[in-house]
Protein backbone atom coordinates (compact mmCIF):
# COMPACT_ATOMS: atom_id res chain seq x y z
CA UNK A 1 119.57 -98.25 -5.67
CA UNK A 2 118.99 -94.59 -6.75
CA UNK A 3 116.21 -94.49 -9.25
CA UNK A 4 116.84 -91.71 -12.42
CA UNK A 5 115.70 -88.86 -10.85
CA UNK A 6 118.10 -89.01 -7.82
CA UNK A 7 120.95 -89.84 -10.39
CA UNK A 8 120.40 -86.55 -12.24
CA UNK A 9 119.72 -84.31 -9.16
CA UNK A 10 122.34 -83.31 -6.51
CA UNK A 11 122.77 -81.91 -3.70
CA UNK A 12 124.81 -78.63 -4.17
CA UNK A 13 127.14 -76.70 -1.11
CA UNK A 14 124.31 -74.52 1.11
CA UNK A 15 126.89 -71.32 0.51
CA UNK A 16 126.57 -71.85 -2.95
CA UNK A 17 123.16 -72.74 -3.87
CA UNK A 18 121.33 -72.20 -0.39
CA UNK A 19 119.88 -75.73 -0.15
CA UNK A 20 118.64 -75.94 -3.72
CA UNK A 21 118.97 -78.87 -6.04
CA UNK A 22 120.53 -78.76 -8.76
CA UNK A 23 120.72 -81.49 -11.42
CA UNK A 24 124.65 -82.41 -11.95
CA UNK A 25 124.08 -81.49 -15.69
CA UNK A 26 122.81 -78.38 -15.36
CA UNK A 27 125.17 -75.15 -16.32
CA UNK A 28 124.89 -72.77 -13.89
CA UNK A 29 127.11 -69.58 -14.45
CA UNK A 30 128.94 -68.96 -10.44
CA UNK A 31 127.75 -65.44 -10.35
CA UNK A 32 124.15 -66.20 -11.46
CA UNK A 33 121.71 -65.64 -7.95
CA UNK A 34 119.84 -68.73 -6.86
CA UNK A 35 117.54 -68.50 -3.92
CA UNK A 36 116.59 -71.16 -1.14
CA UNK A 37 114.96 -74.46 -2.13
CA UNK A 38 115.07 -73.65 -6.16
CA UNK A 39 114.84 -77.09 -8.14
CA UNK A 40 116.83 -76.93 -11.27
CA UNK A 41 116.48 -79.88 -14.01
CA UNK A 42 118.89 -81.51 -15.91
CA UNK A 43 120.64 -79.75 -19.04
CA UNK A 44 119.24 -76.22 -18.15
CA UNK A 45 121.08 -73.00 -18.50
CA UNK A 46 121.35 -70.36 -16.26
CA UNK A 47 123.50 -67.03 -17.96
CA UNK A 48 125.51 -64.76 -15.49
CA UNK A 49 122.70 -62.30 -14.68
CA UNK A 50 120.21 -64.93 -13.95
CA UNK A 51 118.20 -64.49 -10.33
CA UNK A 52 116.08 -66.67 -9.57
CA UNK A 53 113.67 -66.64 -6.22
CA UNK A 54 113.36 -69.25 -3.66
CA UNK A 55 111.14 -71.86 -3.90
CA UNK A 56 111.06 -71.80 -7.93
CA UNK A 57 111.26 -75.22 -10.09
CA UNK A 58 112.92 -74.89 -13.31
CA UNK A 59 112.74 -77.91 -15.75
CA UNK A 60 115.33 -79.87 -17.58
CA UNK A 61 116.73 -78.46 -21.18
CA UNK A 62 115.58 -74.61 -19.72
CA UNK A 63 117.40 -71.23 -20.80
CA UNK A 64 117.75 -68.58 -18.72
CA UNK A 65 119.41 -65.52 -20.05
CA UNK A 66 120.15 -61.92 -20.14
CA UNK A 67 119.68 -59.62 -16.81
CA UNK A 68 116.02 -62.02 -16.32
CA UNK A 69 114.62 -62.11 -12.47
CA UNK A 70 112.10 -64.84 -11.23
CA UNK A 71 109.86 -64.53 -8.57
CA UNK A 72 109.25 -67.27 -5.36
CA UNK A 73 107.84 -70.69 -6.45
CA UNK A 74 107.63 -69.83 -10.60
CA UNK A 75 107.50 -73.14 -12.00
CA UNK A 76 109.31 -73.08 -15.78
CA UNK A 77 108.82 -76.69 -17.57
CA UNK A 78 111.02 -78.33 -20.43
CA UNK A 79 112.67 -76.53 -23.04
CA UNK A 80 111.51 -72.78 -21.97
CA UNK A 81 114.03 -70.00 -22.94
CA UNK A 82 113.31 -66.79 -21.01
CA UNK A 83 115.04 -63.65 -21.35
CA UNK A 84 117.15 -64.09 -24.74
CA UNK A 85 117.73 -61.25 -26.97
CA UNK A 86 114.71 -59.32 -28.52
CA UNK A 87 113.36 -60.31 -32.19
CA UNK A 88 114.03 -56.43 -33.14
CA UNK A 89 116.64 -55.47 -35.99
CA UNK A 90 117.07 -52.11 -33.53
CA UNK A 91 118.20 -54.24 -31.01
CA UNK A 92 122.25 -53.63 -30.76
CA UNK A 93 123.48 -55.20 -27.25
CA UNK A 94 123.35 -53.72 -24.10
CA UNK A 95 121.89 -54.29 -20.35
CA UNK A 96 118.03 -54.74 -20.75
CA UNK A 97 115.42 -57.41 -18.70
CA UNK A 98 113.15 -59.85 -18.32
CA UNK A 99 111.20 -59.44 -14.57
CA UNK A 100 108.48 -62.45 -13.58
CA UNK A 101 106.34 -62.10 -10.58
CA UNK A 102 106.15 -64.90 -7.64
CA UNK A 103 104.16 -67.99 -8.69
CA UNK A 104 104.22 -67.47 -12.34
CA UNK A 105 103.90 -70.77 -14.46
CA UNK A 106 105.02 -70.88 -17.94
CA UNK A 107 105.09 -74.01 -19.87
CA UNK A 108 107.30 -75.82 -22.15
CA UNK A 109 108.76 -74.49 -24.92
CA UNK A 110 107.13 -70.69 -24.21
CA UNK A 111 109.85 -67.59 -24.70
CA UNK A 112 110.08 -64.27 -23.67
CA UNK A 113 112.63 -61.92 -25.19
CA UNK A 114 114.16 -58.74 -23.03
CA UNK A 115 113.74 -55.45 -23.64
CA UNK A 116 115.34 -53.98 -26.83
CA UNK A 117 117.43 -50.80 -25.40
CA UNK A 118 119.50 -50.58 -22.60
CA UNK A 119 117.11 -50.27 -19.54
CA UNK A 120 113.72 -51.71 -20.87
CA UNK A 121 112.33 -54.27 -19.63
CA UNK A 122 109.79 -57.35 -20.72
CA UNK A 123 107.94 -57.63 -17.42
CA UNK A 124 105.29 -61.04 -16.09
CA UNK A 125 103.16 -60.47 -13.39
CA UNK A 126 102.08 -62.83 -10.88
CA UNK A 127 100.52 -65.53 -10.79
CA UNK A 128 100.09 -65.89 -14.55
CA UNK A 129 100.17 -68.93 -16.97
CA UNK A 130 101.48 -69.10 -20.20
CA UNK A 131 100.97 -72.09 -21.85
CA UNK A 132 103.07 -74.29 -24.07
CA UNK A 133 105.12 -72.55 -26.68
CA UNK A 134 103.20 -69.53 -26.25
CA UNK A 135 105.78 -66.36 -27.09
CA UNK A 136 105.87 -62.38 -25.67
CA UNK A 137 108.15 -60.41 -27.85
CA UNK A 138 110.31 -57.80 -26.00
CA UNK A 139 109.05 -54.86 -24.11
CA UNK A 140 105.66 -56.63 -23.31
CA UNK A 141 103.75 -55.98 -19.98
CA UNK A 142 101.99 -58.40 -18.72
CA UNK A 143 99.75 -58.06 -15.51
CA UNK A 144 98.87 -60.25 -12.67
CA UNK A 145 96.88 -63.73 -13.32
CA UNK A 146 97.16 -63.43 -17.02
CA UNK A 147 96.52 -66.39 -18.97
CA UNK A 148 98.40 -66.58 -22.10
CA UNK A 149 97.27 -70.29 -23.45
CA UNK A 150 98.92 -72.40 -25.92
CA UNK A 151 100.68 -70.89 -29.47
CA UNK A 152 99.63 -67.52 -29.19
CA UNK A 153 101.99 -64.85 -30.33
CA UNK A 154 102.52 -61.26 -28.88
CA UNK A 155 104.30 -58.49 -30.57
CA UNK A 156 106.33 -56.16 -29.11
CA UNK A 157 105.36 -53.36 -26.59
CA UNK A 158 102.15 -55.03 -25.69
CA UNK A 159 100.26 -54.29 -22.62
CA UNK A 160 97.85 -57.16 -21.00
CA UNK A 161 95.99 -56.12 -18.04
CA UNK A 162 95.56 -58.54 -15.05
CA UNK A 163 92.52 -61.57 -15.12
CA UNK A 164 92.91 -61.10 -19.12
CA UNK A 165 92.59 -64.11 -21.08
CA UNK A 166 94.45 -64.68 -24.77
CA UNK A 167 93.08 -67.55 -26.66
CA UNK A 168 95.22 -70.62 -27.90
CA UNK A 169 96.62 -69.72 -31.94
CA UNK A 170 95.99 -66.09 -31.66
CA UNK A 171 98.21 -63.64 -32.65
CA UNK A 172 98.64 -59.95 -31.15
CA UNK A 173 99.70 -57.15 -33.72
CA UNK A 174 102.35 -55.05 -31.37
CA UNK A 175 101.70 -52.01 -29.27
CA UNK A 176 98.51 -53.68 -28.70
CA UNK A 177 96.55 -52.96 -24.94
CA UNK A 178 94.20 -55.53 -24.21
CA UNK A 179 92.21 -54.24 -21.18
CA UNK A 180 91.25 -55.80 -17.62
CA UNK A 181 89.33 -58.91 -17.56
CA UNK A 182 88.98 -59.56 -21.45
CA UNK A 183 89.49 -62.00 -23.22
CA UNK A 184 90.36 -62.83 -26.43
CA UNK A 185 88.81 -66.00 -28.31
CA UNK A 186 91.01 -68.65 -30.00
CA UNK A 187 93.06 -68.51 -33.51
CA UNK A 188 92.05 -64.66 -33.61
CA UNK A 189 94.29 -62.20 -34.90
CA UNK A 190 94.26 -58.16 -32.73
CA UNK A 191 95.49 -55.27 -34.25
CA UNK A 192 93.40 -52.85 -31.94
CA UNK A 193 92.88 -52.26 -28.40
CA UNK A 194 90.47 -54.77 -26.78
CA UNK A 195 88.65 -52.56 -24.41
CA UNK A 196 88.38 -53.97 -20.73
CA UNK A 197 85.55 -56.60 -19.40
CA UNK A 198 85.25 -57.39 -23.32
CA UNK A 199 85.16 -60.27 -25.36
CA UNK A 200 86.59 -60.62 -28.95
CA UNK A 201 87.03 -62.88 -31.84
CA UNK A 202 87.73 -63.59 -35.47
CA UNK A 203 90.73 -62.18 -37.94
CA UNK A 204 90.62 -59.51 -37.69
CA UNK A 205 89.27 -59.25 -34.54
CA UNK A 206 86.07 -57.75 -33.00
CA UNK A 207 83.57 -57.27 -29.84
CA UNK A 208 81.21 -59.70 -29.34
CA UNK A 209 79.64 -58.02 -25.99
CA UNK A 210 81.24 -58.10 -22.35
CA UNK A 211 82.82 -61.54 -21.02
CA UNK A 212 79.80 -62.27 -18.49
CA UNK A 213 80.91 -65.63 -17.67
CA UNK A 214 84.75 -64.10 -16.64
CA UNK A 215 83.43 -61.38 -14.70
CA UNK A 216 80.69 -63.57 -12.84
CA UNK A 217 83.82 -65.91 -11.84
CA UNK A 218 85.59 -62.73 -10.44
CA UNK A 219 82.92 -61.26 -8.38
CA UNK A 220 81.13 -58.82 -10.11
CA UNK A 221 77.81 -58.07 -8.29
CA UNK A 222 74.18 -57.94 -11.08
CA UNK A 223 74.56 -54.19 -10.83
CA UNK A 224 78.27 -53.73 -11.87
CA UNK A 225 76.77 -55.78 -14.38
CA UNK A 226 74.18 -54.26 -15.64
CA UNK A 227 76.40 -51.08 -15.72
CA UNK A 228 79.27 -52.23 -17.87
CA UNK A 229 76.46 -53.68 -20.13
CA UNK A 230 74.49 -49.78 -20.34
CA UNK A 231 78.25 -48.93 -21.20
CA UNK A 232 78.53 -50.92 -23.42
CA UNK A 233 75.73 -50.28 -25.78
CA UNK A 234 76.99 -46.74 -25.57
CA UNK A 235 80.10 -47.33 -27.09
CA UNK A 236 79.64 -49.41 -29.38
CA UNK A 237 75.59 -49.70 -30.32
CA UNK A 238 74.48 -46.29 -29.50
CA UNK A 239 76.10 -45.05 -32.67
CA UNK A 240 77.74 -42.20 -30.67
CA UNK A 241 81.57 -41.08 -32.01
CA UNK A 242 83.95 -41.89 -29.42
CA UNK A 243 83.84 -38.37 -28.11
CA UNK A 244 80.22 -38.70 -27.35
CA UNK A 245 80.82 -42.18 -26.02
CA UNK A 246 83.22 -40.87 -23.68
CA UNK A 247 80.85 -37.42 -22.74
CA UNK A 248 78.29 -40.45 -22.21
CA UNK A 249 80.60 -42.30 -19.40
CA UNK A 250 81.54 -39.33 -17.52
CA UNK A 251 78.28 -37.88 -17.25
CA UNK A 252 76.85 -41.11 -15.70
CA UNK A 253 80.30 -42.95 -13.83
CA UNK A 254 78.49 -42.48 -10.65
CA UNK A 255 76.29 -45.61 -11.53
CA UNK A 256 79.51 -46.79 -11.89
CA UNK A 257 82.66 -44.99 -10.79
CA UNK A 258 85.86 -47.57 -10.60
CA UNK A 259 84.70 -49.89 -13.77
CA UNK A 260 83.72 -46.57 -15.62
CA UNK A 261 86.51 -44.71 -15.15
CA UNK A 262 88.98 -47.14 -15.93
CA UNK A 263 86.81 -47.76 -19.18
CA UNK A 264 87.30 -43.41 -19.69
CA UNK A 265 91.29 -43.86 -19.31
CA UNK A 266 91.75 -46.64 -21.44
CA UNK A 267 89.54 -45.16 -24.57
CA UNK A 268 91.38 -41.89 -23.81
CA UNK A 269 94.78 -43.53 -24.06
CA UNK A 270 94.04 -45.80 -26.80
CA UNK A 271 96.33 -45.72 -29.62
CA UNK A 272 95.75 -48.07 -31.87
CA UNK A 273 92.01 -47.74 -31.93
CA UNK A 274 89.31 -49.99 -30.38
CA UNK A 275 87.90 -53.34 -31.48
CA UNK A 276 85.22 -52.67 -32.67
CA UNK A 277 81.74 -54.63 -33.63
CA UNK A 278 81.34 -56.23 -36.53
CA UNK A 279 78.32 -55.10 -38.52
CA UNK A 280 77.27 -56.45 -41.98
C-alpha cells in the first residue's frame, strides 16, 4: 500500500522533467525549465519563465513566477511565492527577475518580488536563509550566506552584504546598504546605512559597537580585531566629521588594508547616511 506521500508524488517522463518528481497536483507550465532530481510538492505553481536548478526541493502550495531562476539544491518550503510582481505603483508590466544562488533556503510563507522595470532584477545569493514569512521588496541585493530571520521586512533597492545578519520583526526603510558581517538586532527599524562588522538596534536604529561574537565565528584574527575596534572609535567616538573620519582610515589602512578599505568605500558611497550612536 502506498502511504500519502507516494500518492501525491510521481514519477514524471525523464525528457520532460529529467528524473525529477513532481507531485501529480502540481501546475507546472510545459515551457517552464526544471533541472535533474528537482522535488516539487503538491499544489505548487511554476509560471512559464520559471528555471529551476537540479537538485532543488520546492514545497507543496509554492509560487513560482515571473522570469525567477533557482540555483542547485535551494530548498523553498510551504506556501513561498517568489518572483511575483513588485509592490511599486511604477511598476507597469514588462520582462524583469528574480535570480537565487545554489543552496539558498527560504522558508514558508517568505516572498520576493522582481524587479520593477524591464531588465532589473531582485537577486539572492548563496547559501542564504530567509526565514518564515520574511519579505525582500523588488530590486533588493542580497549577498552570499545572508540570514534574513523570521518577519522582517525589506524595502526596495536594498543592498545586504554577505555573512550579514537581519533580526526577526525588523523592518528595513528602502535603498538601505547594510554592510559585510553586521547585523541587525531584532524588532528594529533602519533607515540608514549599517556600516560593515557593526552591530545595531532599537527604532530607529543605532551602533552599539562591532559584532565581536560574528566576526570571532568567521575568523577574524585579535589584530583584525583590535583594528576594526581603533576604527571604530574613530568614526563614531572620536568626534571627528565624517571627512576627518575618513582622512583618519586612509592615513592608517596599512594596520589594516582589506577591512579598512572596504570600511573607506562604503562611508564614501553611503547615501542614506550612517547609523549612528546613540548619545543622551
Amino acid at each position: 500500500m502506498k502511504s500519502t506521500k507516494e500518492k501525491h508524488l510521481a514519477q514524471s517522463p525523464k525528457d520532460t522533467y529529467n528524473n525529477s518528481s513532481i507531485a501529480t497536483t502540481a501546475i507546472i507550465h510545459p515551457r517552464a525549465q526544471i533541472g535533474e532530481n528537482v522535488t516539487i510538492g503538491p499544489y505548487s505553481v511554476i509560471g512559464e519563465h520559471v528555471r529551476i536548478g537540479p537538485g532543488a526541493e520546492i514545497g507543496s502550495h509554492v509560487v513560482l513566477d515571473g522570469w525567477t531562476t533557482l540555483g542547485a539544491k535551494c530548498k523553498i518550503f510551504t506556501g513561498a511565492v517568489i518572483g511575483s510582481d513588485p509592490q511599486d505603483l511604477k511598476f507597469e508590466g514588462g520582462e524583469s527577475y528574480v535570480t537565487i544562488g545554489d543552496g539558498t533556503i527560504i522558508r514558508e510563507y517568505s516572498s520576493i518580488n522582481r524587479g520593477t522595470f524591464p531588465g532589473e532584477e531582485t537577486r539572492i545569493g548563496s547559501h542564504c536563509l530567509l526565514m518564515a514569512y520574511s519579505h525582500v521588496a523588488h530590486n533588493c541585493v542580497i549577498q552570499d550566506r545572508v540570514i534574513i530571520a523570521s518577519f522582517a521586512a525589506l524595502g526596495g533597492h536594498i543592498v545586504v552584504e554577505e555573512n550579514a545578519i537581519i533580526g526577526g520583526l525588523v523592518a528595513i526603510h528602502q535603498f538601505v546598504h547594510i554592510g559585510r558581517n553586521a547585523i541587525v538586532g531584532g524588532a528594529s527599524g533602519v533607515t540608514q546605512d549599517l556600516l560593515p562588522f557593526c552591530m545595531a538596534t532599537g527604532r530607529p536604529a543605532h551602533v552599539h559597537g562591532l559584532n565581536r561574537v560574528g566576526l570571532k565565528r568567521h575568523g577574524f584574527d585579535s589584530k583584525a580585531m583590535r583594528s576594526l575596534k581603533d576604527a571604530y572609535r574613530a568614526i563614531f567616538r572620536a568626534g571627528l566629521s565624517e571627512k576627518d573620519a575618513l582622512s583618519w582610515l586612509k592615513e592608517h589602512r596599512s594596520e589594516c588594508p582589506e577591512h579598512y578599505d572596504r570600511l573607506i568605500k562604503f562611508i564614501e558611497n553611503s547615501e542614506r547616511g550612517l547609523c549612528r550612536e546613540r548619545h543622551g
